[in-house]
PDB file of N, CA and C in Angstrom:
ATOM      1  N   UNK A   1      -1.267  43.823 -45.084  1.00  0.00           N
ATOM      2  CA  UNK A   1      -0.059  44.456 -44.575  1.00  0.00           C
ATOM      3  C   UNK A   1      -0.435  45.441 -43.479  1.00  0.00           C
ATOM      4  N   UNK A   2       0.308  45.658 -42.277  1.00  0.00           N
ATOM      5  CA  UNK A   2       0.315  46.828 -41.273  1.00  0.00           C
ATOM      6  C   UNK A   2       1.903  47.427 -41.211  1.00  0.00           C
ATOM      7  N   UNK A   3       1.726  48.000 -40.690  1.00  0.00           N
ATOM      8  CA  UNK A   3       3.113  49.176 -40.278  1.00  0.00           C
ATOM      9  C   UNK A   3       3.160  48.770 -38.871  1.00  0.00           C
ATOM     10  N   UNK A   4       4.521  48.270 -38.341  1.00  0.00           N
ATOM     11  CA  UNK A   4       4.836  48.263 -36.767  1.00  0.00           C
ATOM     12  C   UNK A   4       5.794  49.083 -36.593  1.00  0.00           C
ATOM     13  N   UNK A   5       6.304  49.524 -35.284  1.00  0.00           N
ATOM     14  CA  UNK A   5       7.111  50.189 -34.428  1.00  0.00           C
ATOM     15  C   UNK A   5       8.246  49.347 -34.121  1.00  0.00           C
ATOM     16  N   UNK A   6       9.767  49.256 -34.260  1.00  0.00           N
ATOM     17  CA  UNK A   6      10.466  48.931 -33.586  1.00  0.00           C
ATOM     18  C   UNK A   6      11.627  49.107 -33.087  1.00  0.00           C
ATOM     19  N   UNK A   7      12.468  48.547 -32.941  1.00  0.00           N
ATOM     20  CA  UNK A   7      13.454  49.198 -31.279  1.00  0.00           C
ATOM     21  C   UNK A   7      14.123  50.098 -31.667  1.00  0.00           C
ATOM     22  N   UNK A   8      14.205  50.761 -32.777  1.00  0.00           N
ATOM     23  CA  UNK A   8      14.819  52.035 -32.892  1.00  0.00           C
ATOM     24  C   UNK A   8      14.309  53.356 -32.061  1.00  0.00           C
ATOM     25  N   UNK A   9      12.848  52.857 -31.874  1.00  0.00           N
ATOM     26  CA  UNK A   9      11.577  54.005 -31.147  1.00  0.00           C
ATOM     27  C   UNK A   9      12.203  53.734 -29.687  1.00  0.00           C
ATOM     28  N   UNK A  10      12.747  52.954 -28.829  1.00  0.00           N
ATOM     29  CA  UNK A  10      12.861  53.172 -27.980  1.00  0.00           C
ATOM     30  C   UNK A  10      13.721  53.653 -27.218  1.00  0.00           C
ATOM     31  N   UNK A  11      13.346  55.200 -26.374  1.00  0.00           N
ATOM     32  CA  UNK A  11      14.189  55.804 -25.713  1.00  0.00           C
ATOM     33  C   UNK A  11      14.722  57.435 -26.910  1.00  0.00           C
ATOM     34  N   UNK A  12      13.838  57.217 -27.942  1.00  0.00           N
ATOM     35  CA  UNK A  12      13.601  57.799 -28.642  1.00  0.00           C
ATOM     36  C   UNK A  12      11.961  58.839 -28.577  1.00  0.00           C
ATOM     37  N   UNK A  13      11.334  57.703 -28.946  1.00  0.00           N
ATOM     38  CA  UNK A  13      10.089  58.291 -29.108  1.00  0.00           C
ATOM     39  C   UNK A  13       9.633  59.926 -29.561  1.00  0.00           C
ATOM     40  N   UNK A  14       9.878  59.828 -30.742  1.00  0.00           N
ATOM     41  CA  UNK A  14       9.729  60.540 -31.390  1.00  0.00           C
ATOM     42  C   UNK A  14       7.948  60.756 -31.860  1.00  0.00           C
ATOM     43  N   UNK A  15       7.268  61.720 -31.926  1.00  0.00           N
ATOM     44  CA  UNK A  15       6.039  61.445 -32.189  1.00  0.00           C
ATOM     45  C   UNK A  15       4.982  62.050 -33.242  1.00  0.00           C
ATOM     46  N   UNK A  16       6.369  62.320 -34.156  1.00  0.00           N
ATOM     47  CA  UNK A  16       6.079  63.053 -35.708  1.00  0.00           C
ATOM     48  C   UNK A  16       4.950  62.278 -36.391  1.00  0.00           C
ATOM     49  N   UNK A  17       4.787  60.787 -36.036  1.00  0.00           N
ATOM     50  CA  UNK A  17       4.280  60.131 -37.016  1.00  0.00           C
ATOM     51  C   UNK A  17       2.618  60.076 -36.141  1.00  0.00           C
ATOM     52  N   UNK A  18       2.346  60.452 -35.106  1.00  0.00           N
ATOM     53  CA  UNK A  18       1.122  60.521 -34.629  1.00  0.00           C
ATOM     54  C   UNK A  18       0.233  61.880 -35.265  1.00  0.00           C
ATOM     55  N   UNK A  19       0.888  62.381 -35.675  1.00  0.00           N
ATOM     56  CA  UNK A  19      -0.043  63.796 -35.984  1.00  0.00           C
ATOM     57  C   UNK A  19      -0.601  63.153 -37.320  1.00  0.00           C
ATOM     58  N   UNK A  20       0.052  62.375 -38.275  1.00  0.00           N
ATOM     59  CA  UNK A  20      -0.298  62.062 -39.714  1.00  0.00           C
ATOM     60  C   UNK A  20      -1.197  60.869 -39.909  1.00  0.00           C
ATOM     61  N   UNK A  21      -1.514  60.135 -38.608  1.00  0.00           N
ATOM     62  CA  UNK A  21      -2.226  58.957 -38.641  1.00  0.00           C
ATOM     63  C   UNK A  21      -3.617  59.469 -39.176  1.00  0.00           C
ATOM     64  N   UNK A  22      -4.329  58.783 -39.874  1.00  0.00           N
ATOM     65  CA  UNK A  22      -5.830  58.952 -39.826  1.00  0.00           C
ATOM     66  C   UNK A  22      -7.074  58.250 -39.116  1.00  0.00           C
ATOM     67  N   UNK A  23      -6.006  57.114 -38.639  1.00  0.00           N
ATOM     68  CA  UNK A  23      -7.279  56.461 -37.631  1.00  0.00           C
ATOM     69  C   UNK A  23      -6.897  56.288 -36.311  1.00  0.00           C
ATOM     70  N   UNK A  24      -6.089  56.896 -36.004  1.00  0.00           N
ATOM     71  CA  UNK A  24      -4.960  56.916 -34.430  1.00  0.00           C
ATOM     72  C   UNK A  24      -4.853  55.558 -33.812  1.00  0.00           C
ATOM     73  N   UNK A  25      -3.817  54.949 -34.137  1.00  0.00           N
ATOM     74  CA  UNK A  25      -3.665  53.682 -34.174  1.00  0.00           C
ATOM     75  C   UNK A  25      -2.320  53.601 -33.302  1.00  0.00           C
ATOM     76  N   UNK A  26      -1.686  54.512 -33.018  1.00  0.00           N
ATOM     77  CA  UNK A  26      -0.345  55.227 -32.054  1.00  0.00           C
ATOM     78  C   UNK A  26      -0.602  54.815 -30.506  1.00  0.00           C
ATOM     79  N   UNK A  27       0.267  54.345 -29.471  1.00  0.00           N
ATOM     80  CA  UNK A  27      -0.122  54.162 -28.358  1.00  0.00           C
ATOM     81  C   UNK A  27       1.131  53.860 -27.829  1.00  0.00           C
ATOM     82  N   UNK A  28       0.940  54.487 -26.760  1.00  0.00           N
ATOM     83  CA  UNK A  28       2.234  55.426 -26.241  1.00  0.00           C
ATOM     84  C   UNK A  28       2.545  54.266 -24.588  1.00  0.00           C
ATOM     85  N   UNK A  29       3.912  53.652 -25.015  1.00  0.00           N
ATOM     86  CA  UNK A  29       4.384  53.512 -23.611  1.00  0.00           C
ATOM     87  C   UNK A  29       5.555  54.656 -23.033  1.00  0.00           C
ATOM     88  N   UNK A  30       6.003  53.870 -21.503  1.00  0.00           N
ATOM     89  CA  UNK A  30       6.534  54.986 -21.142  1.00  0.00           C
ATOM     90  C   UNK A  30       8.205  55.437 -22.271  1.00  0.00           C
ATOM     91  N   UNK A  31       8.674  54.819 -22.528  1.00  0.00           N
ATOM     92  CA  UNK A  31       9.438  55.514 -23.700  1.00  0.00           C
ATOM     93  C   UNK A  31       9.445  54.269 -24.906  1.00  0.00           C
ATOM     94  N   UNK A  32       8.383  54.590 -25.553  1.00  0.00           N
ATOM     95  CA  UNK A  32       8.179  54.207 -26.959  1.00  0.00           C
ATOM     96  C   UNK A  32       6.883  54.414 -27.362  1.00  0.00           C
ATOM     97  N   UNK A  33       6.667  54.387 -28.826  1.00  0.00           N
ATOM     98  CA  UNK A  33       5.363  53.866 -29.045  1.00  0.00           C
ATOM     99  C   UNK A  33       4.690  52.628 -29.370  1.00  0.00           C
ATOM    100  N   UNK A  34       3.850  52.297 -29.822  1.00  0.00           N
ATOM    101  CA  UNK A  34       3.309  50.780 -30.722  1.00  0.00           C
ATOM    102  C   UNK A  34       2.292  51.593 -31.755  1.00  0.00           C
ATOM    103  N   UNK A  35       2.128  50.781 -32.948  1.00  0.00           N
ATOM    104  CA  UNK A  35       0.899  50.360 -34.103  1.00  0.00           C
ATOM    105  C   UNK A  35       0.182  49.463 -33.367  1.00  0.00           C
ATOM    106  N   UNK A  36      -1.576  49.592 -33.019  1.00  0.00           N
ATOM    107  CA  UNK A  36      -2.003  48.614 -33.430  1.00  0.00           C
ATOM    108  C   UNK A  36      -2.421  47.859 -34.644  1.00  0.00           C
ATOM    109  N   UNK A  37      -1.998  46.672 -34.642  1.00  0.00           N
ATOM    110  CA  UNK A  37      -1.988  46.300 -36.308  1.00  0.00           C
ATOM    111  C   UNK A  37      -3.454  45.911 -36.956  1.00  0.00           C
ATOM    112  N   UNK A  38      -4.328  45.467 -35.656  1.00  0.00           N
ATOM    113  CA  UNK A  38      -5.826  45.254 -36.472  1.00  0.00           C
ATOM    114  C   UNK A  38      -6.195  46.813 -36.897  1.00  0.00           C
ATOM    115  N   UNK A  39      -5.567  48.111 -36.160  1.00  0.00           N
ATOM    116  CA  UNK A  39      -6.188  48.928 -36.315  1.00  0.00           C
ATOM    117  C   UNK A  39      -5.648  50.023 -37.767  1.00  0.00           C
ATOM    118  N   UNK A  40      -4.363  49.913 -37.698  1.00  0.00           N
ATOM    119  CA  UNK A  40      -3.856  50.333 -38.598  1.00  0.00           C
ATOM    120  C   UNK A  40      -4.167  49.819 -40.082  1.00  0.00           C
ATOM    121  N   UNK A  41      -4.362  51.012 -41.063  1.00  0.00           N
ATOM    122  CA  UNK A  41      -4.780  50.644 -42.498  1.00  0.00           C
ATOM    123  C   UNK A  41      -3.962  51.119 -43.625  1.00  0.00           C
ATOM    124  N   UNK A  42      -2.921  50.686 -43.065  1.00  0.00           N
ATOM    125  CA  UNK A  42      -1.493  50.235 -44.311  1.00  0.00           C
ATOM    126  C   UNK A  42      -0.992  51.626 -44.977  1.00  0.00           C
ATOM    127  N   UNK A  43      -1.722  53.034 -44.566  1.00  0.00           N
ATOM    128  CA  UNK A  43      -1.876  53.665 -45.707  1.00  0.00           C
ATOM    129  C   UNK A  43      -0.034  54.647 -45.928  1.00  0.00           C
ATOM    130  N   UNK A  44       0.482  54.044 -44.635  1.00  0.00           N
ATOM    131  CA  UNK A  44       2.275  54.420 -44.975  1.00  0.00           C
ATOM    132  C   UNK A  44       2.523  56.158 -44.520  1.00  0.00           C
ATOM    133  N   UNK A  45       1.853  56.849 -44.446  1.00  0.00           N
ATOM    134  CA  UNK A  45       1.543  58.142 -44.102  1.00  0.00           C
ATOM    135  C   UNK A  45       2.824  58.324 -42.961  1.00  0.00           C
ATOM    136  N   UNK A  46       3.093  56.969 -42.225  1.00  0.00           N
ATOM    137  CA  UNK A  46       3.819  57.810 -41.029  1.00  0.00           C
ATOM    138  C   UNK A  46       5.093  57.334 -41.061  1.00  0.00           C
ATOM    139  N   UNK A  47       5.465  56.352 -42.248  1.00  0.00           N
ATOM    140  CA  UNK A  47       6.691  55.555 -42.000  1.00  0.00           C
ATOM    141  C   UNK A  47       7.774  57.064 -42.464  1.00  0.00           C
ATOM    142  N   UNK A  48       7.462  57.724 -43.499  1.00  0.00           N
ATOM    143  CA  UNK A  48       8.669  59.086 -43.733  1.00  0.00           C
ATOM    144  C   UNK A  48       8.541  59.939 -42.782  1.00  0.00           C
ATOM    145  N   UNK A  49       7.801  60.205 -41.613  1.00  0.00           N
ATOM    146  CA  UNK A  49       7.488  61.084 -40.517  1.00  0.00           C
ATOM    147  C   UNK A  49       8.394  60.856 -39.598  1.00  0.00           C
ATOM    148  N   UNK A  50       9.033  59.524 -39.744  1.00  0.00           N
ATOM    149  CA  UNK A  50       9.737  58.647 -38.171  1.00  0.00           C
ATOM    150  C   UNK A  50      11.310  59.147 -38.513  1.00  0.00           C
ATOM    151  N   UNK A  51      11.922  60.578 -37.764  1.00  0.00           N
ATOM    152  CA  UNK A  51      13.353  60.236 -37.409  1.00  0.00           C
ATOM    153  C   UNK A  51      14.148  59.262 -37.459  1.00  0.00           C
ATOM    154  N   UNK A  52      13.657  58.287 -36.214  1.00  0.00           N
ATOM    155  CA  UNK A  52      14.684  57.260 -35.799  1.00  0.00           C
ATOM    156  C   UNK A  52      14.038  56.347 -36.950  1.00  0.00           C
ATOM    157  N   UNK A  53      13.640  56.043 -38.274  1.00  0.00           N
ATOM    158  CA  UNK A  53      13.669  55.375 -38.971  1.00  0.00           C
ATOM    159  C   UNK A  53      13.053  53.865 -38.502  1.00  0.00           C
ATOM    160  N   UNK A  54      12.532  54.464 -37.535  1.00  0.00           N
ATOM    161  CA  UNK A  54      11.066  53.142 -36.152  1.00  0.00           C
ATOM    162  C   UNK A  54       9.436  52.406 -36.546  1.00  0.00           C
ATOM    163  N   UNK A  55       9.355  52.929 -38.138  1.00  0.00           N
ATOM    164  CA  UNK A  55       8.523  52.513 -38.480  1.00  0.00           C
ATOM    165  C   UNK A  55       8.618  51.062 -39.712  1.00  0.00           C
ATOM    166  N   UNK A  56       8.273  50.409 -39.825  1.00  0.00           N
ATOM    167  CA  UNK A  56       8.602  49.434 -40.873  1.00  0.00           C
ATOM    168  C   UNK A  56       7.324  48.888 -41.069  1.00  0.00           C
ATOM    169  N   UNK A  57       6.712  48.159 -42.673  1.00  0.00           N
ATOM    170  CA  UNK A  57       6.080  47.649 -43.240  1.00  0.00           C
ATOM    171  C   UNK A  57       6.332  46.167 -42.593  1.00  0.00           C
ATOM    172  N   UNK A  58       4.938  45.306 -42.151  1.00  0.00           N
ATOM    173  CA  UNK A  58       5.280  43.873 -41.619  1.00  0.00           C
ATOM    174  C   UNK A  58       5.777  42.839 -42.480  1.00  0.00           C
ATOM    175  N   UNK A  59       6.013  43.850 -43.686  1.00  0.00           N
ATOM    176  CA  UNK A  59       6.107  42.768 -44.853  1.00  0.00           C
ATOM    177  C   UNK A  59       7.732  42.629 -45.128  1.00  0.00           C
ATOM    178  N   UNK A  60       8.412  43.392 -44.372  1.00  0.00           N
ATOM    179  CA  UNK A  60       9.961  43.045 -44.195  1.00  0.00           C
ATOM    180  C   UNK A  60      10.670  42.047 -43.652  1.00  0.00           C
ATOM    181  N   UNK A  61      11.192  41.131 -43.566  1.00  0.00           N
ATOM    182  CA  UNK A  61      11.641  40.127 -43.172  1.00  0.00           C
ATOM    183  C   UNK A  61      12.232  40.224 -41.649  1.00  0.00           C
ATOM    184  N   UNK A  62      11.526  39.177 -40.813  1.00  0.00           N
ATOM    185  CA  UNK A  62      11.630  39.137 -39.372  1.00  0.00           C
ATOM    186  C   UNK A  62      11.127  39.867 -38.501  1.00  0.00           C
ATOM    187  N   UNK A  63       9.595  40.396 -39.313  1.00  0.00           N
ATOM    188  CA  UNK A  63       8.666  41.245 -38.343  1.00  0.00           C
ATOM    189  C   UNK A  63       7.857  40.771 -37.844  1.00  0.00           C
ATOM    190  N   UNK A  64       7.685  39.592 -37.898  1.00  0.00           N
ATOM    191  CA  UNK A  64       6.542  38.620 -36.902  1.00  0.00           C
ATOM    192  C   UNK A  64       6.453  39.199 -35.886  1.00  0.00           C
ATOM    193  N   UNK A  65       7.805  38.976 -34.840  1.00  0.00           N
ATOM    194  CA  UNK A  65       7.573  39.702 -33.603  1.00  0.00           C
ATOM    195  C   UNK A  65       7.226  41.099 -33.396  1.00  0.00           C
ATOM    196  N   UNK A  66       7.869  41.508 -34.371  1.00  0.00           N
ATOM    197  CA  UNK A  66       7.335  43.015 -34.384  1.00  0.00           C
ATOM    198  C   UNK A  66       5.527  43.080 -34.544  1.00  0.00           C
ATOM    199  N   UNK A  67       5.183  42.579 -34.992  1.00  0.00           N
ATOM    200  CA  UNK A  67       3.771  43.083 -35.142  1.00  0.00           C
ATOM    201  C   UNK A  67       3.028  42.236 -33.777  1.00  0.00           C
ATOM    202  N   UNK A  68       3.274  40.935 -32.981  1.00  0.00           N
ATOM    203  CA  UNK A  68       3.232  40.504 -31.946  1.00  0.00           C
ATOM    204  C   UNK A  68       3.622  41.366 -30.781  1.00  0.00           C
ATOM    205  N   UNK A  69       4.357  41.333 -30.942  1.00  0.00           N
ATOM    206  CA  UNK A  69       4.851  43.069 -29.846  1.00  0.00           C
ATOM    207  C   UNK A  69       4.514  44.237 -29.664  1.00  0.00           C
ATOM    208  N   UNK A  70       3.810  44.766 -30.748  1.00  0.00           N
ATOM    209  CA  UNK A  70       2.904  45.985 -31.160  1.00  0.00           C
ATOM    210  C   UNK A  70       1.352  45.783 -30.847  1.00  0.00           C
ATOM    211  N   UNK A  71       1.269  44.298 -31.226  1.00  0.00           N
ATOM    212  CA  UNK A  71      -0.144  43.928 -30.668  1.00  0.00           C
ATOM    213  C   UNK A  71      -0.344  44.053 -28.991  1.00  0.00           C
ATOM    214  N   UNK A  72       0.473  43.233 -28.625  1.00  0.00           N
ATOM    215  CA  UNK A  72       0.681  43.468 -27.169  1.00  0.00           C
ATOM    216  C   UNK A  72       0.251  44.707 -26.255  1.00  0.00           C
ATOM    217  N   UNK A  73       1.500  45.120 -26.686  1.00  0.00           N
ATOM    218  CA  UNK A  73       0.974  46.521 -25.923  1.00  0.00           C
ATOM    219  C   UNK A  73       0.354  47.649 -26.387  1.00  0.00           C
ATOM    220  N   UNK A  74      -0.221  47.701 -27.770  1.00  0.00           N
ATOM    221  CA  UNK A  74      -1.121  48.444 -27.957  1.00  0.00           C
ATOM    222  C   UNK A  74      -2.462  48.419 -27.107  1.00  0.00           C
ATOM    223  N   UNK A  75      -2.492  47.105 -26.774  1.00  0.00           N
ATOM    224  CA  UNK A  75      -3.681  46.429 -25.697  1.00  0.00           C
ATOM    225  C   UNK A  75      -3.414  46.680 -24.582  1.00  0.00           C
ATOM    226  N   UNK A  76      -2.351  47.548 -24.263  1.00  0.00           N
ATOM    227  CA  UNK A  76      -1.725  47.727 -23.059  1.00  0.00           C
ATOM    228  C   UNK A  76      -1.964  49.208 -22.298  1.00  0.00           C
ATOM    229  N   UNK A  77      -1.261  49.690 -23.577  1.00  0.00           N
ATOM    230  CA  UNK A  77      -1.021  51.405 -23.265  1.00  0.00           C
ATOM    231  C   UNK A  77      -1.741  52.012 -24.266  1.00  0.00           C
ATOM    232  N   UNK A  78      -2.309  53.325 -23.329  1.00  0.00           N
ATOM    233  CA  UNK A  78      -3.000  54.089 -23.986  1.00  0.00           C
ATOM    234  C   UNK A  78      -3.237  54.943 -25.303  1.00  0.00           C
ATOM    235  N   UNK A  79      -4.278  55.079 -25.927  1.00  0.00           N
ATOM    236  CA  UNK A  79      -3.669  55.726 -27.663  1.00  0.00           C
ATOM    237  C   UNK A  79      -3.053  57.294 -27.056  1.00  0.00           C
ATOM    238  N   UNK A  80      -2.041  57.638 -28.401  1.00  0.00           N
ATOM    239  CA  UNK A  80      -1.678  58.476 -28.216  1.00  0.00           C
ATOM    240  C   UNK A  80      -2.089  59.155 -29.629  1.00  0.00           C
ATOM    241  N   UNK A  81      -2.490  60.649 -28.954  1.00  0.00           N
ATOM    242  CA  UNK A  81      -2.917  61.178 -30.268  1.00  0.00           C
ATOM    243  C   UNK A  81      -2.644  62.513 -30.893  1.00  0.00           C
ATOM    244  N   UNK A  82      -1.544  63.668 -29.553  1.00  0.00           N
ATOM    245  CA  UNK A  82      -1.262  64.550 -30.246  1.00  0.00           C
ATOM    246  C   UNK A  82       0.656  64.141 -29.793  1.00  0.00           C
ATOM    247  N   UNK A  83       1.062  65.323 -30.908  1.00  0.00           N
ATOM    248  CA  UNK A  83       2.641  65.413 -30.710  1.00  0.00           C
ATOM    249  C   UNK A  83       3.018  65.967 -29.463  1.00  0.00           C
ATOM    250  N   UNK A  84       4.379  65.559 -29.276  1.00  0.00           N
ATOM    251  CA  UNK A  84       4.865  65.873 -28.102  1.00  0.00           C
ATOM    252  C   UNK A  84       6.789  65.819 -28.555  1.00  0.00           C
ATOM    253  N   UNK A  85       7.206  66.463 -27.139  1.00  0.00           N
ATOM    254  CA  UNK A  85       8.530  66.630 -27.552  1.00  0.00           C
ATOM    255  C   UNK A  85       9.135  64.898 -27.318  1.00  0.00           C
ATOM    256  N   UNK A  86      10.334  64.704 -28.082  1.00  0.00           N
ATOM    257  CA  UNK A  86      10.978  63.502 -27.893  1.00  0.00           C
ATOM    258  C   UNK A  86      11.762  63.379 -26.665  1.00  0.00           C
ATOM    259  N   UNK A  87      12.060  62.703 -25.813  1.00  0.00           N
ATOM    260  CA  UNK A  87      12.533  61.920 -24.541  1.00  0.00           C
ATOM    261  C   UNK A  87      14.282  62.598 -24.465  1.00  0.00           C
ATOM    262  N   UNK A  88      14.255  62.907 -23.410  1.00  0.00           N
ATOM    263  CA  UNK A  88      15.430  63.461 -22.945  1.00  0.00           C
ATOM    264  C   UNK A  88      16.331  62.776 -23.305  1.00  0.00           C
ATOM    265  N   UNK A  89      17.293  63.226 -24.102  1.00  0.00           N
ATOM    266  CA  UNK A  89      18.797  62.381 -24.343  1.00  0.00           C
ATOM    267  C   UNK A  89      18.838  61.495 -25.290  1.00  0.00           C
ATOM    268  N   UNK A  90      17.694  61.827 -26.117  1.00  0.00           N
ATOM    269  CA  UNK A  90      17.504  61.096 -27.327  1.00  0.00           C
ATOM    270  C   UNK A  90      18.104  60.812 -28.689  1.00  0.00           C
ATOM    271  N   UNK A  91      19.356  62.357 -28.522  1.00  0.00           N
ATOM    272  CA  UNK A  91      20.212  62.196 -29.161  1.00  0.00           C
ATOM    273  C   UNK A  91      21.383  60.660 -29.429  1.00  0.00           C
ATOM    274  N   UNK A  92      21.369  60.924 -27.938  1.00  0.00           N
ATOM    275  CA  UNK A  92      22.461  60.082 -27.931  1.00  0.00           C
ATOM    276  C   UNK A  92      21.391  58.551 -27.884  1.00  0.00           C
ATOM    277  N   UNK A  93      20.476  58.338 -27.914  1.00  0.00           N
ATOM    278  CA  UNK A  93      20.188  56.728 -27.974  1.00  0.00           C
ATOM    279  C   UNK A  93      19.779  56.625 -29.243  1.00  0.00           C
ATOM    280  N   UNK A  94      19.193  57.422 -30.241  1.00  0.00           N
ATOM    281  CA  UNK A  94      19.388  57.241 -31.704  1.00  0.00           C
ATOM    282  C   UNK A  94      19.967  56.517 -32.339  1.00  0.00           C
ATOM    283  N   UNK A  95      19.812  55.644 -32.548  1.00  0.00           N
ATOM    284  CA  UNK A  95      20.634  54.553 -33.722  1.00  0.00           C
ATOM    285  C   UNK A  95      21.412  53.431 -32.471  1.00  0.00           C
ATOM    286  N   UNK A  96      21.167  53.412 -31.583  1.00  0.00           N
ATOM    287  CA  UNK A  96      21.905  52.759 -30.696  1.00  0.00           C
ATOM    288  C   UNK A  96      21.167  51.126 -31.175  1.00  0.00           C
ATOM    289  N   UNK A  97      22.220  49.898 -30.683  1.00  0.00           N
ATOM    290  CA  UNK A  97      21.264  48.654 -31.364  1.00  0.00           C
ATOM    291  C   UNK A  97      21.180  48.185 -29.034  1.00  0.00           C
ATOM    292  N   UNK A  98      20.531  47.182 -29.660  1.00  0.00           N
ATOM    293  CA  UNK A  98      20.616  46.931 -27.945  1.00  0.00           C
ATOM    294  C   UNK A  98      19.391  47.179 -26.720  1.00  0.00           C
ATOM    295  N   UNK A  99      18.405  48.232 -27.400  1.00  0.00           N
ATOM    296  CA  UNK A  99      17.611  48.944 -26.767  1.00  0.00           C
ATOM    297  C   UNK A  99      16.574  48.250 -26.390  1.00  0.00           C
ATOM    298  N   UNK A 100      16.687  47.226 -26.914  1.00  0.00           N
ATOM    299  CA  UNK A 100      15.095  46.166 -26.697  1.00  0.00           C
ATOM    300  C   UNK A 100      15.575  45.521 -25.185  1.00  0.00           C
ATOM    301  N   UNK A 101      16.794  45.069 -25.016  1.00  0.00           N
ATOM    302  CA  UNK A 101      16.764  44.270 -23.802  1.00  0.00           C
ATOM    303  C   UNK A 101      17.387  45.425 -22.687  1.00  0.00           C
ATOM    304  N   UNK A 102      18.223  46.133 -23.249  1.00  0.00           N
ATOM    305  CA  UNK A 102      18.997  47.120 -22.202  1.00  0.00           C
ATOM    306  C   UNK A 102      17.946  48.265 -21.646  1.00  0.00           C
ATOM    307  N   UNK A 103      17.116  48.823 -22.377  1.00  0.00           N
ATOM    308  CA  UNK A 103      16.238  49.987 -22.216  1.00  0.00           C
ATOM    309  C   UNK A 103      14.551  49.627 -22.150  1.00  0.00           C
ATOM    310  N   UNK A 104      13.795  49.154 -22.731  1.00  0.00           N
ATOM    311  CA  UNK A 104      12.606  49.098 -23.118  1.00  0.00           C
ATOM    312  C   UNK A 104      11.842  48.844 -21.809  1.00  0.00           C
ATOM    313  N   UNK A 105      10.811  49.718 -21.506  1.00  0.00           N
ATOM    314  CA  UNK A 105       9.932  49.384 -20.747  1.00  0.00           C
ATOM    315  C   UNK A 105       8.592  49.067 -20.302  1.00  0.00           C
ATOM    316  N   UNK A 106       7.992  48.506 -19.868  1.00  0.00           N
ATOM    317  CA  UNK A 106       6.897  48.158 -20.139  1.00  0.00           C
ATOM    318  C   UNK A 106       5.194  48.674 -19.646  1.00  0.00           C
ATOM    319  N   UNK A 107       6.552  49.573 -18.624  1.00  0.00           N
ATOM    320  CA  UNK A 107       5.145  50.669 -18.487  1.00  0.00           C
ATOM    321  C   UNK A 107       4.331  51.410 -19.574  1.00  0.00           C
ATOM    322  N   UNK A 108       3.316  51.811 -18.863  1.00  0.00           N
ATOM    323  CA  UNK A 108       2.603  52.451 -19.802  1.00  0.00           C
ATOM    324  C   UNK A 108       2.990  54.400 -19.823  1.00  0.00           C
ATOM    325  N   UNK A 109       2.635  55.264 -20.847  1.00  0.00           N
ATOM    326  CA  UNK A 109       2.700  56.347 -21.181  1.00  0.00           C
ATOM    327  C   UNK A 109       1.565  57.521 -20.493  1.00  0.00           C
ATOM    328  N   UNK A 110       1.432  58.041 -21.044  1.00  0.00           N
ATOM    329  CA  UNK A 110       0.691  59.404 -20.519  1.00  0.00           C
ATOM    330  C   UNK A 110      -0.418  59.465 -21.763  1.00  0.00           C
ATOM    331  N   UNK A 111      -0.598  58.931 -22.928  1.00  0.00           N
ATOM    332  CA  UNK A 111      -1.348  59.003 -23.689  1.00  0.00           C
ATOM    333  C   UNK A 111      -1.516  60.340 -24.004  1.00  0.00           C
ATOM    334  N   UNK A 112      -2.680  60.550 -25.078  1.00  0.00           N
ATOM    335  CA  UNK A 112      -3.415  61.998 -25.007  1.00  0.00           C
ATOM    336  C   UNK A 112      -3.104  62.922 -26.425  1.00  0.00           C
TER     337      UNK A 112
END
């Protein structure tokens, strides 16, 4: 089992759950994060840390892509390893559904 990131984190990015990692497995695009999943070691530490409720077990139904998608660009964008404030206007994209095709981007983050 791994823990992935998904589209609730985006435009969100919240980054409560990077301080609790133990093997920094967090990696920061420009508004979201990813798990890498070879790197991550199941241990759940960050899924109650996540606000936007952006973390999920791969073992939930229809996370294939999710953990394909996390793989991706974890290979992409840089680890991220301390907290930071969440993304301007984050209120209002909270819980929004839609964010994967309307918002998500594929740049990379600032890491760090």
């Amino acid at each position: 089992m791994t823990y992935v990131v998904i589209e609730n984190c985006i435009s969100c990015k919240y980054t409560d759950c990077v301080e609790v990692c133990p093997v920094d497995c967090f990696y920061e695009g420009e508004n979201m994060l990813v798990i890498h999943p070879d790197e991550c070691i199941d241990c759940g530490v960050c899924e109650p840390e996540c606000p936007a409720d952006a973390i999920r077990p791969d073992t939930e139904p229809a996370m294939e892509k999710w953990v394909e998608f996390n793989r991706k660009y974890s290979e992409a964008w840089p680890v991220i390893l301390s907290k930071k404030d969440p993304m301007p206007g984050y209120e209002e994209k909270d819980g929004q559904e839609g964010k994967l095709e309307n918002d998500f981007s594929e740049a990379p983050g600032e890491g760090g």
